[in-house]
N, C-alpha and C. Protein backbone atom coordinates (compact mmCIF):
# COMPACT_ATOMS: atom_id res chain seq x y z
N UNK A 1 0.84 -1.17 0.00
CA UNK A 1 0.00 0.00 0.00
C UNK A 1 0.89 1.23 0.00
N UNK A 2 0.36 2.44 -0.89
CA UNK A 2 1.13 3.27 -1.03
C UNK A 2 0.27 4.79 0.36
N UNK A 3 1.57 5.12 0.60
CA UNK A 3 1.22 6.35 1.42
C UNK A 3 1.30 7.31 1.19
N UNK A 4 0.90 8.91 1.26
CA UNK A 4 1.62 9.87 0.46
C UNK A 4 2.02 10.52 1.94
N UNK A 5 3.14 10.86 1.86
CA UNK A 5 3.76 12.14 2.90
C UNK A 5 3.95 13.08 2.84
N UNK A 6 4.21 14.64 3.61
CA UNK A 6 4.43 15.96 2.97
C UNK A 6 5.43 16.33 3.80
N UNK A 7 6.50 16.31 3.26
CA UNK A 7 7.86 17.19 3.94
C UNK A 7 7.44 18.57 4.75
N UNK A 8 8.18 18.34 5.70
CA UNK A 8 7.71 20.08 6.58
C UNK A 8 8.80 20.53 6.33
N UNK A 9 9.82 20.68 5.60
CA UNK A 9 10.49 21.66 4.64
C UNK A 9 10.20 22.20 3.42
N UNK A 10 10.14 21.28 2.55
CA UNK A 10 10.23 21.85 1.19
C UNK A 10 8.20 22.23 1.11
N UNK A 11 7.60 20.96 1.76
CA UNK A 11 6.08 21.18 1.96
C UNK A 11 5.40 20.38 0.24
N UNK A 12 6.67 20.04 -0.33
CA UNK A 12 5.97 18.77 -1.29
C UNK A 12 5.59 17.17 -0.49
N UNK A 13 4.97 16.57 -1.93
CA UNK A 13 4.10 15.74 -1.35
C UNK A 13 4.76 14.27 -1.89
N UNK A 14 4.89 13.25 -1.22
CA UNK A 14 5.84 12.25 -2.36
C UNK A 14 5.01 10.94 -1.32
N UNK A 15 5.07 9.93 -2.68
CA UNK A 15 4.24 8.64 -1.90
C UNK A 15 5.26 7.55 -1.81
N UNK A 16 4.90 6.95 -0.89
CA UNK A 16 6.40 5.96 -0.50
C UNK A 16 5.58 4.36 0.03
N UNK A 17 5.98 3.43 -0.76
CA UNK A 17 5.58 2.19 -0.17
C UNK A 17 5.14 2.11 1.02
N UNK A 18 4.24 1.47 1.98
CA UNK A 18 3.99 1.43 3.43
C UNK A 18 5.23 0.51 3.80
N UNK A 19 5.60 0.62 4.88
CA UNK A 19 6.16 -0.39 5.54
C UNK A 19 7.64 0.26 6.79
N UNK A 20 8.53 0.46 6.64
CA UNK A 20 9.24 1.19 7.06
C UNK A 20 9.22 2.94 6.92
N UNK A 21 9.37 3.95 8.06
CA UNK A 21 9.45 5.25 7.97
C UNK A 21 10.60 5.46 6.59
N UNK A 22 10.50 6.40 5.73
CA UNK A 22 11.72 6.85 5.17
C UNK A 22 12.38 8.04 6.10
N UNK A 23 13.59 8.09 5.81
CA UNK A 23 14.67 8.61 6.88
C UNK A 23 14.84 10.03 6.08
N UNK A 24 14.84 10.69 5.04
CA UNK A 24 15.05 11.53 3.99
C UNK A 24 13.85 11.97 3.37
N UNK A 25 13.36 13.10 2.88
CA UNK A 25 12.38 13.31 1.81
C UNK A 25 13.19 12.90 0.79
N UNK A 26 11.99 12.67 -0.26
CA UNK A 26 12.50 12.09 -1.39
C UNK A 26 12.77 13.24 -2.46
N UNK A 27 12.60 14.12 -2.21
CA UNK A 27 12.48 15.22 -2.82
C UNK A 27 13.24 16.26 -2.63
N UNK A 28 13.86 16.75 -1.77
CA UNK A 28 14.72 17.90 -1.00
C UNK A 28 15.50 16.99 0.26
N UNK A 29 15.76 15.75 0.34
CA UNK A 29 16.46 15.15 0.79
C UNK A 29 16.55 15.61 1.77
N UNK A 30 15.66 16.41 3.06
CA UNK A 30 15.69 16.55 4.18
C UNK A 30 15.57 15.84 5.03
N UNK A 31 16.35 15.80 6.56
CA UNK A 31 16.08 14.39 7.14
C UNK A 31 14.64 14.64 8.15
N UNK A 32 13.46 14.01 7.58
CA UNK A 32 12.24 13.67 8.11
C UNK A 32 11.86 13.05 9.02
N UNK A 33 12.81 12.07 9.27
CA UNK A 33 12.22 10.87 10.13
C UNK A 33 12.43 11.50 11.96
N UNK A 34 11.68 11.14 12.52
CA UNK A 34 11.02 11.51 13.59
C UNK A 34 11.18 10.32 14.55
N UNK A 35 12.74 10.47 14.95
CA UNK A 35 13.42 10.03 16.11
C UNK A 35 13.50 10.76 17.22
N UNK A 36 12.82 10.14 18.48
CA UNK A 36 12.57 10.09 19.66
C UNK A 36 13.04 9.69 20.77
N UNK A 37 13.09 10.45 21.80
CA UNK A 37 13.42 9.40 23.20
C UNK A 37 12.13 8.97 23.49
N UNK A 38 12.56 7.31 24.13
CA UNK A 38 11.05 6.85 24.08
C UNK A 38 10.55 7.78 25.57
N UNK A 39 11.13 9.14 26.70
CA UNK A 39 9.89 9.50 27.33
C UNK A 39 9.78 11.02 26.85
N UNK A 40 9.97 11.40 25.92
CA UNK A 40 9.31 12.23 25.30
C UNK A 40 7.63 11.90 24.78
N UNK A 41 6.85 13.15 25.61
CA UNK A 41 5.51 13.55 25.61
C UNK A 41 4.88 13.93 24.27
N UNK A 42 4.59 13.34 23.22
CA UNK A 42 4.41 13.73 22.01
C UNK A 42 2.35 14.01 22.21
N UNK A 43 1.71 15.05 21.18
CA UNK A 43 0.45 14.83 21.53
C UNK A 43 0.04 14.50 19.58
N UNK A 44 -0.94 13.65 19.65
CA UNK A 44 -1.16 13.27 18.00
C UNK A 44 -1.83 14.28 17.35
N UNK A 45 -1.81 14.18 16.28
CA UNK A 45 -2.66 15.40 15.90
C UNK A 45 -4.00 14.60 15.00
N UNK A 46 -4.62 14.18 16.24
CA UNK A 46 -6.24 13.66 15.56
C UNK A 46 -7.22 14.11 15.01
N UNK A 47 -7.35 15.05 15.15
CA UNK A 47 -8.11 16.03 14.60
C UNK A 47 -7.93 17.02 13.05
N UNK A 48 -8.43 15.88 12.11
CA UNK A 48 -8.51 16.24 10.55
C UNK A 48 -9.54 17.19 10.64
N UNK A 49 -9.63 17.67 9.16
CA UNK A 49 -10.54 18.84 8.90
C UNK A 49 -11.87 17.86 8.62
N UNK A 50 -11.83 16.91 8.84
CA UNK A 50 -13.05 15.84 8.18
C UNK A 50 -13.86 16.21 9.99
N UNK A 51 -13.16 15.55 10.97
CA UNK A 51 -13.82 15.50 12.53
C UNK A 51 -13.69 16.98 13.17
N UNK A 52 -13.19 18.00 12.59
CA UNK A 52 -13.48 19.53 12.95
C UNK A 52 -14.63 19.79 12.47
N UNK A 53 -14.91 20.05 11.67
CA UNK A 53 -16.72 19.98 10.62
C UNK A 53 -17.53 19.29 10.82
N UNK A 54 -17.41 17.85 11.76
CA UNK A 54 -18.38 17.05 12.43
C UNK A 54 -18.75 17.82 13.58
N UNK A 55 -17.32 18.05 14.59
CA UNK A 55 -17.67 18.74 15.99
C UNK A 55 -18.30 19.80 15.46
N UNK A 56 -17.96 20.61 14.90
CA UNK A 56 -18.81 22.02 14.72
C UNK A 56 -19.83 22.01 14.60
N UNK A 57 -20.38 21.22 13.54
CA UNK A 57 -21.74 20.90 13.43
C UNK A 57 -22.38 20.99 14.62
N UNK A 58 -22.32 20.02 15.59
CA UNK A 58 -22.31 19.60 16.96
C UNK A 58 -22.78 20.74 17.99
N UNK A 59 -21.53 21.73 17.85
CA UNK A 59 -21.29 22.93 18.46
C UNK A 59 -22.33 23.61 18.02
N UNK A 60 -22.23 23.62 16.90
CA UNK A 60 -23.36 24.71 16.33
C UNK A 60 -24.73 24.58 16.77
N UNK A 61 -25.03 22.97 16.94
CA UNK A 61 -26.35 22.49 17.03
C UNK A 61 -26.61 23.30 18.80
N UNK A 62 -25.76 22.89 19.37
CA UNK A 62 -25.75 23.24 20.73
C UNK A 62 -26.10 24.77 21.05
N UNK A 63 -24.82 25.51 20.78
CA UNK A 63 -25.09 26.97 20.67
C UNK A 63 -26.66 27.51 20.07
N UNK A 64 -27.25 27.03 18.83
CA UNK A 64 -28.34 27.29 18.75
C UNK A 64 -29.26 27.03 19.62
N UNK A 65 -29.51 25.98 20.17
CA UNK A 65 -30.49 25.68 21.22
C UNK A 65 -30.09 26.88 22.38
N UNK A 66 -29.02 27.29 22.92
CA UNK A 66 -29.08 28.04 24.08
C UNK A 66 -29.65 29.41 23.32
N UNK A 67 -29.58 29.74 21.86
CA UNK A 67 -30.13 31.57 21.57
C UNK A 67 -31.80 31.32 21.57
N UNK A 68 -32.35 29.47 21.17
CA UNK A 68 -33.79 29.54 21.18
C UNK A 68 -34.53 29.77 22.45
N UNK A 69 -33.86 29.13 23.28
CA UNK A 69 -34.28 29.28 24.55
C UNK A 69 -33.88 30.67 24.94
N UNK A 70 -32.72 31.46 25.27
CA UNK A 70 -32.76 32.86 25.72
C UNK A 70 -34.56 33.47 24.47
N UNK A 71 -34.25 33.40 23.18
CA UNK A 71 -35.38 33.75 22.53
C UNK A 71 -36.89 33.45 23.10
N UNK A 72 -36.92 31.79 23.44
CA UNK A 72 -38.15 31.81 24.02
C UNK A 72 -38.77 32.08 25.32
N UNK A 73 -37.99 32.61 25.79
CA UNK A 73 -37.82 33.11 27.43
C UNK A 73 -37.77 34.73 26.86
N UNK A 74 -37.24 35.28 26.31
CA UNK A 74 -37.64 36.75 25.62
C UNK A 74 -39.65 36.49 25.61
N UNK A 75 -40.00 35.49 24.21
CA UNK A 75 -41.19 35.44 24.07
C UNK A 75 -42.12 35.33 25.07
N UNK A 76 -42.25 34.63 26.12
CA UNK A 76 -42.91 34.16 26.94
C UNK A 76 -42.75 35.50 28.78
N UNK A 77 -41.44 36.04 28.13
CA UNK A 77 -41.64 37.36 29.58
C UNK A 77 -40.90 36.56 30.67
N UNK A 78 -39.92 35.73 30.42
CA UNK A 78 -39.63 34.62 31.40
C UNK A 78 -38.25 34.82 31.71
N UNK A 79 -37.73 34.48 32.54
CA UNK A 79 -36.16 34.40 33.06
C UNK A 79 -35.52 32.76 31.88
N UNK A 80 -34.22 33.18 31.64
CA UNK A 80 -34.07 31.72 30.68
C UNK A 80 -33.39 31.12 31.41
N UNK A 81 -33.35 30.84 33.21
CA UNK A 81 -33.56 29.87 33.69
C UNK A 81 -34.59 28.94 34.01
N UNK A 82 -35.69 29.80 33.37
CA UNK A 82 -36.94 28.72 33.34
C UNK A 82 -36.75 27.66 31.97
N UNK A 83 -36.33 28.40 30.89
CA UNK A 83 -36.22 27.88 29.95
C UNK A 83 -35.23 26.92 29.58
N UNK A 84 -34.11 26.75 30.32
CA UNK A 84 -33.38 26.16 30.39
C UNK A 84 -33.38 24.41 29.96
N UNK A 85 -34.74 24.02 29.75
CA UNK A 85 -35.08 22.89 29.26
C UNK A 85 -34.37 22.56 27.81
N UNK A 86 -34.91 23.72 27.30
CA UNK A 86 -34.72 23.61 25.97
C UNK A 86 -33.24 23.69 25.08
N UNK A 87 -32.59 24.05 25.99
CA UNK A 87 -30.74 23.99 25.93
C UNK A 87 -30.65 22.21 25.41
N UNK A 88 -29.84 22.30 24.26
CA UNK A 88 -28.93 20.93 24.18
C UNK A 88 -27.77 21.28 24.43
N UNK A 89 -27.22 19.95 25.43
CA UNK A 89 -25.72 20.06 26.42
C UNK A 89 -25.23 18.93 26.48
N UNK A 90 -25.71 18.12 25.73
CA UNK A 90 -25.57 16.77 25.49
C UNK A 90 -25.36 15.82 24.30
N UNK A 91 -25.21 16.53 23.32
CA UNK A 91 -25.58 15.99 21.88
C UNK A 91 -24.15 14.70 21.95
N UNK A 92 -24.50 13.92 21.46
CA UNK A 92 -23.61 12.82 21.05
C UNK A 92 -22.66 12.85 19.41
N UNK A 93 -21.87 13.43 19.12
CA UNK A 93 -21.31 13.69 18.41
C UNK A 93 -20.63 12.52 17.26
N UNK A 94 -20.66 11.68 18.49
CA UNK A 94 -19.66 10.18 17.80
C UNK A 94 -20.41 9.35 16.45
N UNK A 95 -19.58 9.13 15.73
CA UNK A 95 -19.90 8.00 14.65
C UNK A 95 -20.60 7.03 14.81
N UNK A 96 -20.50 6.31 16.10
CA UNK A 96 -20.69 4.94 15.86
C UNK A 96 -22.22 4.59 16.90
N UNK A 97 -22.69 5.64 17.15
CA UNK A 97 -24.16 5.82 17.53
C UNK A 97 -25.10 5.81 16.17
N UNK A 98 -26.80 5.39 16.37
CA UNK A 98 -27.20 5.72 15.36
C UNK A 98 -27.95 7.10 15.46
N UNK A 99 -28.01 7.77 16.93
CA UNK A 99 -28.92 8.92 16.95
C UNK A 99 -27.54 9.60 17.26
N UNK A 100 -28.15 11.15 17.46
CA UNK A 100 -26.99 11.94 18.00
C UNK A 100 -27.67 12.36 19.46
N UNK A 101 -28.62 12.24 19.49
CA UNK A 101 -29.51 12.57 21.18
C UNK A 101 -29.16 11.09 22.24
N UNK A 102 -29.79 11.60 23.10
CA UNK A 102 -29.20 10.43 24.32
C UNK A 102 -30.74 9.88 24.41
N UNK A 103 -30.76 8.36 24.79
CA UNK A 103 -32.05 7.49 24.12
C UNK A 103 -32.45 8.21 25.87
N UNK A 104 -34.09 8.03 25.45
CA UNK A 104 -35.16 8.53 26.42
C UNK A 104 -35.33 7.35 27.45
N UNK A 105 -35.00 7.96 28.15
CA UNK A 105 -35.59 6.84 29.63
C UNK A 105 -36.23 7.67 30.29
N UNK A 106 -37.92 7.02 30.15
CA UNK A 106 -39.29 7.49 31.24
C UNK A 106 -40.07 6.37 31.58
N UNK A 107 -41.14 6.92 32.58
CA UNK A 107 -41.46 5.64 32.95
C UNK A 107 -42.62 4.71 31.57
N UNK A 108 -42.56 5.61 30.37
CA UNK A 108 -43.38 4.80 29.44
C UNK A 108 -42.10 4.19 28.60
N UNK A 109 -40.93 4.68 28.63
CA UNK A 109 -40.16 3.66 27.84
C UNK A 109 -39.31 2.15 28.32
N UNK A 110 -39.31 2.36 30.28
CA UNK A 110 -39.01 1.53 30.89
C UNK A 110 -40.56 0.54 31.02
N UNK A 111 -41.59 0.97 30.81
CA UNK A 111 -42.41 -0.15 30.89
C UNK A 111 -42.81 -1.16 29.43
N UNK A 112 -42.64 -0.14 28.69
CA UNK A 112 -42.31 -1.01 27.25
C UNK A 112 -41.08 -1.62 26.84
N UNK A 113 -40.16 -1.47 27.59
CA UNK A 113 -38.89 -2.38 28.04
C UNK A 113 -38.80 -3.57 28.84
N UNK A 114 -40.15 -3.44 29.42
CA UNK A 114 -40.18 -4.74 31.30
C UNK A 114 -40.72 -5.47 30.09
N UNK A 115 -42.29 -4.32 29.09
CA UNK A 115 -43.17 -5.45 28.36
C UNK A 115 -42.69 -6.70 27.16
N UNK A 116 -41.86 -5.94 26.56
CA UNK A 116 -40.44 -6.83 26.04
C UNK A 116 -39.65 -7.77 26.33
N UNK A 117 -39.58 -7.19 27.51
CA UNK A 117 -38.78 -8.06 28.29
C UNK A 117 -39.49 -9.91 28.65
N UNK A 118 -40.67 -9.70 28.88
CA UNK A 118 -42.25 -10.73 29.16
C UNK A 118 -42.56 -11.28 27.64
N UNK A 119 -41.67 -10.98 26.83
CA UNK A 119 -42.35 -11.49 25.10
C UNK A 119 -43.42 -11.04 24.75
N UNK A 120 -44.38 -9.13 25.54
CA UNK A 120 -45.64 -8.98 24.90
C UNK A 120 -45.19 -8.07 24.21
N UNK A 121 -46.15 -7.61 23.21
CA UNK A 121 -45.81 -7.11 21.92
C UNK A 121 -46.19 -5.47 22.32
N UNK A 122 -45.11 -4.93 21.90
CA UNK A 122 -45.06 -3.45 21.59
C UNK A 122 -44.70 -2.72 20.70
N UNK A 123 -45.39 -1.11 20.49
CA UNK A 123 -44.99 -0.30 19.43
C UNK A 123 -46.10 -0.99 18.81
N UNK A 124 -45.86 -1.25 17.07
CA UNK A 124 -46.78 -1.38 16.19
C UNK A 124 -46.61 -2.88 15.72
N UNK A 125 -45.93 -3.86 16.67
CA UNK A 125 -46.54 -4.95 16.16
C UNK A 125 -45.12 -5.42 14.74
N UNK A 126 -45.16 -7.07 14.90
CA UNK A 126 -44.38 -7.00 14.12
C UNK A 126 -44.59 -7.02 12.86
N UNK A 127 -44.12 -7.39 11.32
CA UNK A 127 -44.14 -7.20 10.00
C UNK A 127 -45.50 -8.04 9.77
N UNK A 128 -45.16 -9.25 10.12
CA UNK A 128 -46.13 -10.07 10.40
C UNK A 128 -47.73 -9.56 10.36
N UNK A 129 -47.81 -8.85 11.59
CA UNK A 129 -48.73 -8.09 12.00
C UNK A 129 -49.36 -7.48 10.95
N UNK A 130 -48.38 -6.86 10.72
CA UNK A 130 -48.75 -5.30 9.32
C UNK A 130 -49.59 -5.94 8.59
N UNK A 131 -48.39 -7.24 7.50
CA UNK A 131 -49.71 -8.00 6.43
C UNK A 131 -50.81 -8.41 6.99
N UNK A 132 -50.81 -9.38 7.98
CA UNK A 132 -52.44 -9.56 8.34
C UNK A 132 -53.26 -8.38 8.20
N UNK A 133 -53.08 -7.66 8.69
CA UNK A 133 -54.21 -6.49 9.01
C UNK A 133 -54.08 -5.62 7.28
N UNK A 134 -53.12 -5.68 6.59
CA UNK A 134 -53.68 -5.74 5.18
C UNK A 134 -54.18 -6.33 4.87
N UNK A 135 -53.95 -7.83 4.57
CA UNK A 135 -54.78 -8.36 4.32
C UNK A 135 -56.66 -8.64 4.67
N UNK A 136 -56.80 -8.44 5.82
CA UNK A 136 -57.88 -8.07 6.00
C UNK A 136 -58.63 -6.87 5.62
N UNK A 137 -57.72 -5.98 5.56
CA UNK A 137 -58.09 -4.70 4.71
C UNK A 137 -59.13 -4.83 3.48
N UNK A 138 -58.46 -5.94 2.65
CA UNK A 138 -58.91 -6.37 1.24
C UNK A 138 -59.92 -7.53 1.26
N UNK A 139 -60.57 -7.95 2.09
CA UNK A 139 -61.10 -9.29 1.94
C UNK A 139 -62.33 -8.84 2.90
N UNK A 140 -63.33 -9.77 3.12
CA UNK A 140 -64.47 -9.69 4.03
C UNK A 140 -65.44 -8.93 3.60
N UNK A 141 -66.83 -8.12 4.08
CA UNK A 141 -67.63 -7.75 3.41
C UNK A 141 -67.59 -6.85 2.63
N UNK A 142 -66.57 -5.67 2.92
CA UNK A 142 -66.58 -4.62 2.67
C UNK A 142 -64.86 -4.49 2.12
N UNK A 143 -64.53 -5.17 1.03
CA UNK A 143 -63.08 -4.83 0.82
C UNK A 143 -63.10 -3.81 0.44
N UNK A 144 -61.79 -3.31 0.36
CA UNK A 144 -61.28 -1.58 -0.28
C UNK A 144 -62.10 -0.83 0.26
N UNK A 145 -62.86 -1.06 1.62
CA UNK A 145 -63.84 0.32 1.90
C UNK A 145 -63.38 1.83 2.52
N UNK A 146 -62.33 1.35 2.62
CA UNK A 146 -61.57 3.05 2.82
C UNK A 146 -60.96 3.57 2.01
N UNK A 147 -60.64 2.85 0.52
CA UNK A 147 -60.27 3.37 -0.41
C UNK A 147 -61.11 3.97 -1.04
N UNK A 148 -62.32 3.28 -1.11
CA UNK A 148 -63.83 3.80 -1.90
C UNK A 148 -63.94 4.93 -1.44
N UNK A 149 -64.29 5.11 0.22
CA UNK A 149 -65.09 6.40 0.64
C UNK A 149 -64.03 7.66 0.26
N UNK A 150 -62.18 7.67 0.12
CA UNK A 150 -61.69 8.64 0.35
C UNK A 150 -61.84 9.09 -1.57
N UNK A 151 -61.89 7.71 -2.19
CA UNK A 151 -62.27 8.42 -3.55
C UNK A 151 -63.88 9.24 -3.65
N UNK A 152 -64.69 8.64 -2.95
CA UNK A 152 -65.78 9.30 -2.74
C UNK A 152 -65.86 10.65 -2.34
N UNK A 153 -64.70 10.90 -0.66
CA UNK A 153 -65.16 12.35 -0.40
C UNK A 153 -63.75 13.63 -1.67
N UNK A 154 -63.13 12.63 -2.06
CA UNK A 154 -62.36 13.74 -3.46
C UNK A 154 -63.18 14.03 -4.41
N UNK A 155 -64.31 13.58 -4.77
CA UNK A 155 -65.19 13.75 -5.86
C UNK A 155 -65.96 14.79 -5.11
N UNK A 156 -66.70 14.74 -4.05
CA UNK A 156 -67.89 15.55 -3.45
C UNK A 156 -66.91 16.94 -3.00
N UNK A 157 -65.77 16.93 -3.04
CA UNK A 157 -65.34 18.15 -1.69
C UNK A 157 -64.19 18.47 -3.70
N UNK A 158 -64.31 20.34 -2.96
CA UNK A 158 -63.54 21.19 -4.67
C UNK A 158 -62.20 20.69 -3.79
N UNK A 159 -61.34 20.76 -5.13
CA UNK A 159 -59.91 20.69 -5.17
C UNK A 159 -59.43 21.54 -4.30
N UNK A 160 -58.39 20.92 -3.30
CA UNK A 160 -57.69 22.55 -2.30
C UNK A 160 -56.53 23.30 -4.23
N UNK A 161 -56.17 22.24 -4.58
CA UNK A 161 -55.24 22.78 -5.50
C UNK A 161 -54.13 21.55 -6.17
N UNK A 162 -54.13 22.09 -7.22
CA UNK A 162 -52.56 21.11 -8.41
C UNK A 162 -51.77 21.13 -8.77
N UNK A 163 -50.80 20.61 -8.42
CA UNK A 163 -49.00 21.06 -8.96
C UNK A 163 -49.59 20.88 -10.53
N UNK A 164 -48.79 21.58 -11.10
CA UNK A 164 -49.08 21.96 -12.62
C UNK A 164 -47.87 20.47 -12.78
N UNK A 165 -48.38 19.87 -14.07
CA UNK A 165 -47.97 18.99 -14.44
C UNK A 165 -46.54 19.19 -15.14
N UNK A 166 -45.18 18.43 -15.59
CA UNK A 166 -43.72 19.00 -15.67
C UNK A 166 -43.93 19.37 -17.39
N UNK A 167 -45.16 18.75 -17.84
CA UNK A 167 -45.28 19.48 -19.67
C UNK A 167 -45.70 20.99 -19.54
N UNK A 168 -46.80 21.41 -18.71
CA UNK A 168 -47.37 22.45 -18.39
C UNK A 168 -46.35 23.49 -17.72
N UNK A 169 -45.29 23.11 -17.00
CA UNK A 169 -44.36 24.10 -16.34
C UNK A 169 -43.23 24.43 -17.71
N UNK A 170 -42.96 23.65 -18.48
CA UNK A 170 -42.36 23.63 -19.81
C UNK A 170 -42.88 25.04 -20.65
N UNK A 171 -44.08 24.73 -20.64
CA UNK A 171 -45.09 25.96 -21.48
C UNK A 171 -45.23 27.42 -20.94
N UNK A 172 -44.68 27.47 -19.33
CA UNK A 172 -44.69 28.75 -19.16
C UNK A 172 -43.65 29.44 -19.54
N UNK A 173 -43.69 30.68 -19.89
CA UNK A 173 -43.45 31.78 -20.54
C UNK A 173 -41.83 32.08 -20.03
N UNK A 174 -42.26 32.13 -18.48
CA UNK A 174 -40.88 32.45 -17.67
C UNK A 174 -40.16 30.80 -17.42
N UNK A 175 -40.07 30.11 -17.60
CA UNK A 175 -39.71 28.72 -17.42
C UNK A 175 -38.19 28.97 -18.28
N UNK A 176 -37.32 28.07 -17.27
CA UNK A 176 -35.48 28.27 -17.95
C UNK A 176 -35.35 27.38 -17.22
N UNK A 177 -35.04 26.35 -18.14
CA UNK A 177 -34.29 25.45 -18.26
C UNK A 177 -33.32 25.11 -17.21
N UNK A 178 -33.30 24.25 -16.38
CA UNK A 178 -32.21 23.83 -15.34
C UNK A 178 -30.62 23.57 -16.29
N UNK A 179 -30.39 23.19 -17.15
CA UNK A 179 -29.40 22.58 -17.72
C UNK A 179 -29.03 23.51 -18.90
């Protein structure tokens, strides 16, 4: 595997097989290599411009929540230590979560946790579930009867309104072309 390196002299860029440090740039033949006493305190430099633009994000998300709350504590005539709810101080920043909030523990999510816990069924039931109750949807005395009535009340009740169709937006006058 090839690596690319950048001399902190000359500040070119040269790619060098993986495996051993090179001792020299390859380029301005400066000596590069980064010999140490092993108790020298070195700190890494982890922080790419890729995980600065993640945290910020982060930051940003945060900082906003504290101007909504001073704002909604403006609105409401309130001290924004009342408001103080509404502050995020917690956001989870990391990759390897799938939310960025911290999961809710109340007493309705710890009891749908015990109910889980007992094999009874919570939330909406599994996939399983879903088809049956389609399927019944379609079958028995009255199949498609909620499809019927909602075509029914679109016929009886005027149009709220229609995206103009993409031939019809073509035909207007002021219409330009994306491309």
């Amino acid at each position: 595997m090839a690596v690319i390196l950048k001399c902190p002299k000359c500040r070119g860029k040269f790619k060098y097989a993986a495996g051993e440090f090179p001792d020299n740039c390859l380029l301005c033949g400066e000596d590069i290599n980064n010999r140490r006493d092993d108790d020298d305190i070195v700190c890494p430099a982890f922080l790419s411009q890729k995980s600065k633009n993640n945290d910020k994000v982060a930051r940003d998300i945060m900082d906003g929540s504290e101007q909504r709350a001073e704002m909604a504590a403006a609105m409401a005539g309130t001290p924004v230590s009342d408001m103080s709810g509404l502050k995020i101080t917690d956001l989870n920043d990391r990759n390897d979560t799938q939310f960025a909030t911290k999961d809710v523990v109340n007493p309705v999510t710890q009891h749908m946790a015990a109910m889980q816990a007992q094999g009874m069924p919570v939330g909406f039931g599994s996939n399983a579930d879903a088809q049956a109750r389609a399927a019944q949807a379609h079958s028995g005395d009255t199949p498609y009867a909620g499809l019927r009535e909602r075509n029914r009340l679109q016929r009886l009740l005027p149009p709220v309104g229609q995206a103009p169709l993409p031939y019809q937006i073509t035909l207007n006058p002021n219409y330009r072309s994306p491309v």
